[in-house]
Protein backbone atom coordinates (compact mmCIF):
# COMPACT_ATOMS: atom_id res chain seq x y z
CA UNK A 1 -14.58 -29.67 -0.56
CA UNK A 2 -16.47 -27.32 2.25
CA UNK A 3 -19.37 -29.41 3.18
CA UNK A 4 -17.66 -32.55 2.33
CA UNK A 5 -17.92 -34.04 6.32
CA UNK A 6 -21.40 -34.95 6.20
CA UNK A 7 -21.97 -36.92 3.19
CA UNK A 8 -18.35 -38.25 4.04
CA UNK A 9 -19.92 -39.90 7.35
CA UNK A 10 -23.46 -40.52 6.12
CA UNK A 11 -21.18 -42.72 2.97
CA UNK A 12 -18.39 -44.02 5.40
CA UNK A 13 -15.43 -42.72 3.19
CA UNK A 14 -12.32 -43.61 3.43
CA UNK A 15 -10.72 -41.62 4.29
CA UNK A 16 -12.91 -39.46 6.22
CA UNK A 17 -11.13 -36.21 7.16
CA UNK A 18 -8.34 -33.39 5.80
CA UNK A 19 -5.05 -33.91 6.48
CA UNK A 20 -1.65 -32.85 5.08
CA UNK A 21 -0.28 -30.58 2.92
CA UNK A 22 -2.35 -29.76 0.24
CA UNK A 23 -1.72 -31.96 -3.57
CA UNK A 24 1.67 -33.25 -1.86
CA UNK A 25 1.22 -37.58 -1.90
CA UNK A 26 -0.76 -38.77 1.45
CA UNK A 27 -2.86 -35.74 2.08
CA UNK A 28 -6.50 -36.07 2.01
CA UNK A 29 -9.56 -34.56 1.93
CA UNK A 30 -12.95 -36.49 3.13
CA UNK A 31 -13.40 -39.30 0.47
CA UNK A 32 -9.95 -38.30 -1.18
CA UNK A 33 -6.36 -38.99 -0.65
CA UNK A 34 -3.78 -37.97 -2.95
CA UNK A 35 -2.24 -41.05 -4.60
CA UNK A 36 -0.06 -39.17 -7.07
CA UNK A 37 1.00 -35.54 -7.61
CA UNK A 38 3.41 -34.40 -10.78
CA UNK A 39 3.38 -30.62 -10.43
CA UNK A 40 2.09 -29.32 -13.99
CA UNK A 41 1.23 -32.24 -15.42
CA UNK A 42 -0.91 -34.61 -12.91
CA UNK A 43 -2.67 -34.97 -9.81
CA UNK A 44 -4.39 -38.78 -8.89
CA UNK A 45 -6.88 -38.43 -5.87
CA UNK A 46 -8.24 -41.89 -4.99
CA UNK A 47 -10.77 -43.39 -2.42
CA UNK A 48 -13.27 -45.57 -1.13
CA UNK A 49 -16.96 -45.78 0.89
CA UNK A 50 -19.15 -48.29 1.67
CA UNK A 51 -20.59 -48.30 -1.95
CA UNK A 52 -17.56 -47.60 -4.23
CA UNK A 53 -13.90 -47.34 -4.71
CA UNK A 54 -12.73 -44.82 -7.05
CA UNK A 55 -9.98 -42.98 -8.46
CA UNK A 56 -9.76 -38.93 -10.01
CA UNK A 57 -6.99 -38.06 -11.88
CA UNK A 58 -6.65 -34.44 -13.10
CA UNK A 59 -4.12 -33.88 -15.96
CA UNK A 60 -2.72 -30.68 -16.87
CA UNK A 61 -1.46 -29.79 -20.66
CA UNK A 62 -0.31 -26.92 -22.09
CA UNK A 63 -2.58 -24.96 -24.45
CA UNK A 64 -3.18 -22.31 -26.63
CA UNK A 65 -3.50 -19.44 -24.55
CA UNK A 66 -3.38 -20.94 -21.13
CA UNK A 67 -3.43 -24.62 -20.03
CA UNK A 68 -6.01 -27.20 -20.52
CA UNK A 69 -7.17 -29.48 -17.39
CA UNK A 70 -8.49 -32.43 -17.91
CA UNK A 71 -10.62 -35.26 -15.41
CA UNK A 72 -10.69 -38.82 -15.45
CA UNK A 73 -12.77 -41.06 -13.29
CA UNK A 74 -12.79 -44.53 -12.73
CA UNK A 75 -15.14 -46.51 -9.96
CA UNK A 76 -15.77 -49.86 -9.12
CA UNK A 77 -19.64 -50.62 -7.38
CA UNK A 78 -19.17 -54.27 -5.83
CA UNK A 79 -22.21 -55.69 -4.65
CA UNK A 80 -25.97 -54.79 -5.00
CA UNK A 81 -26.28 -51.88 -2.83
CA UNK A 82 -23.12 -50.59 -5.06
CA UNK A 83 -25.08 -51.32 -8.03
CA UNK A 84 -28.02 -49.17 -6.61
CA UNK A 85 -25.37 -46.40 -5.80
CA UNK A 86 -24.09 -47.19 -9.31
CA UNK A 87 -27.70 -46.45 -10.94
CA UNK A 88 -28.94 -43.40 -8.25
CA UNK A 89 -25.73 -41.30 -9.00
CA UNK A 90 -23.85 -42.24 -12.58
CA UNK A 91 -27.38 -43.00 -13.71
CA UNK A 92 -29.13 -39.67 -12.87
CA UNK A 93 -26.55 -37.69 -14.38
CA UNK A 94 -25.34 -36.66 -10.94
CA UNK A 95 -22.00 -37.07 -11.47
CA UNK A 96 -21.58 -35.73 -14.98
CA UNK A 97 -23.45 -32.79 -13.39
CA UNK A 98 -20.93 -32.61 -9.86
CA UNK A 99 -17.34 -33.62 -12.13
CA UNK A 100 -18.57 -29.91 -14.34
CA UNK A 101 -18.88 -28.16 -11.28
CA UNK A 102 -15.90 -29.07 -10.11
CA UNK A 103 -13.90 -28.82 -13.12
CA UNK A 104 -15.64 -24.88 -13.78
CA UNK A 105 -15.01 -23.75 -10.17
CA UNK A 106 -11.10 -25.05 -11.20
CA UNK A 107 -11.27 -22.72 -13.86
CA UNK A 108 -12.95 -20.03 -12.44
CA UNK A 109 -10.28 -19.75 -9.78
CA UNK A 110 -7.23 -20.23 -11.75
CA UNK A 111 -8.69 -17.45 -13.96
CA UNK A 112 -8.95 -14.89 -11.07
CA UNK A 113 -5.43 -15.27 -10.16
């Protein structure tokens, strides 16, 4: 999330900066706090900004080979400036586009280790 403060202020999240330790419940990362954390199995990041509230959940499940990770989202857009937000970034194919990125630099890095 290197890069993350920016957009983070520009969007108001909630919450706004890193804290804690790393995938343990409470800790965040700008627009992220970590709701729920079952080591092997799940981890449920959720948050909020001035345009959405949202949820992540990562699930982990063993696989042929290796282990196969999983992401869920799931946003609410209240209002019409978070129906705009709604149509500018789920419409575009932004997300589809930033959840892949994320879930290929996952599995580039678990690979290298």
């Amino acid at each position: 999330m290197t890069g993350a403060g920016p957009l983070a202020w520009v969007l108001g999240t909630d919450p706004r900066r890193a804290s804690g330790v790393p995938l343990e419940p409470g800790a965040t990362v700008p627009g992220f706090a970590v709701a729920a954390a079952e080591p092997e199995r799940l981890v449920r990041l959720t948050g909020r900004h001035r345009f959405s509230r949202y949820a992540l959940t990562f699930t982990l499940a063993a696989a042929p080979g290796g282990t196969m990770l999983s992401a869920r989202t799931e946003a609410a857009f209240p209002g019409p400036h978070g129906r705009a937000y709604r149509l500018l970034v789920i419409g575009s194919g932004a997300h589809r586009r930033i959840v892949g990125r994320m879930l290929r630099d996952v599995r580039r890095r678990a690979v290298t280790r």
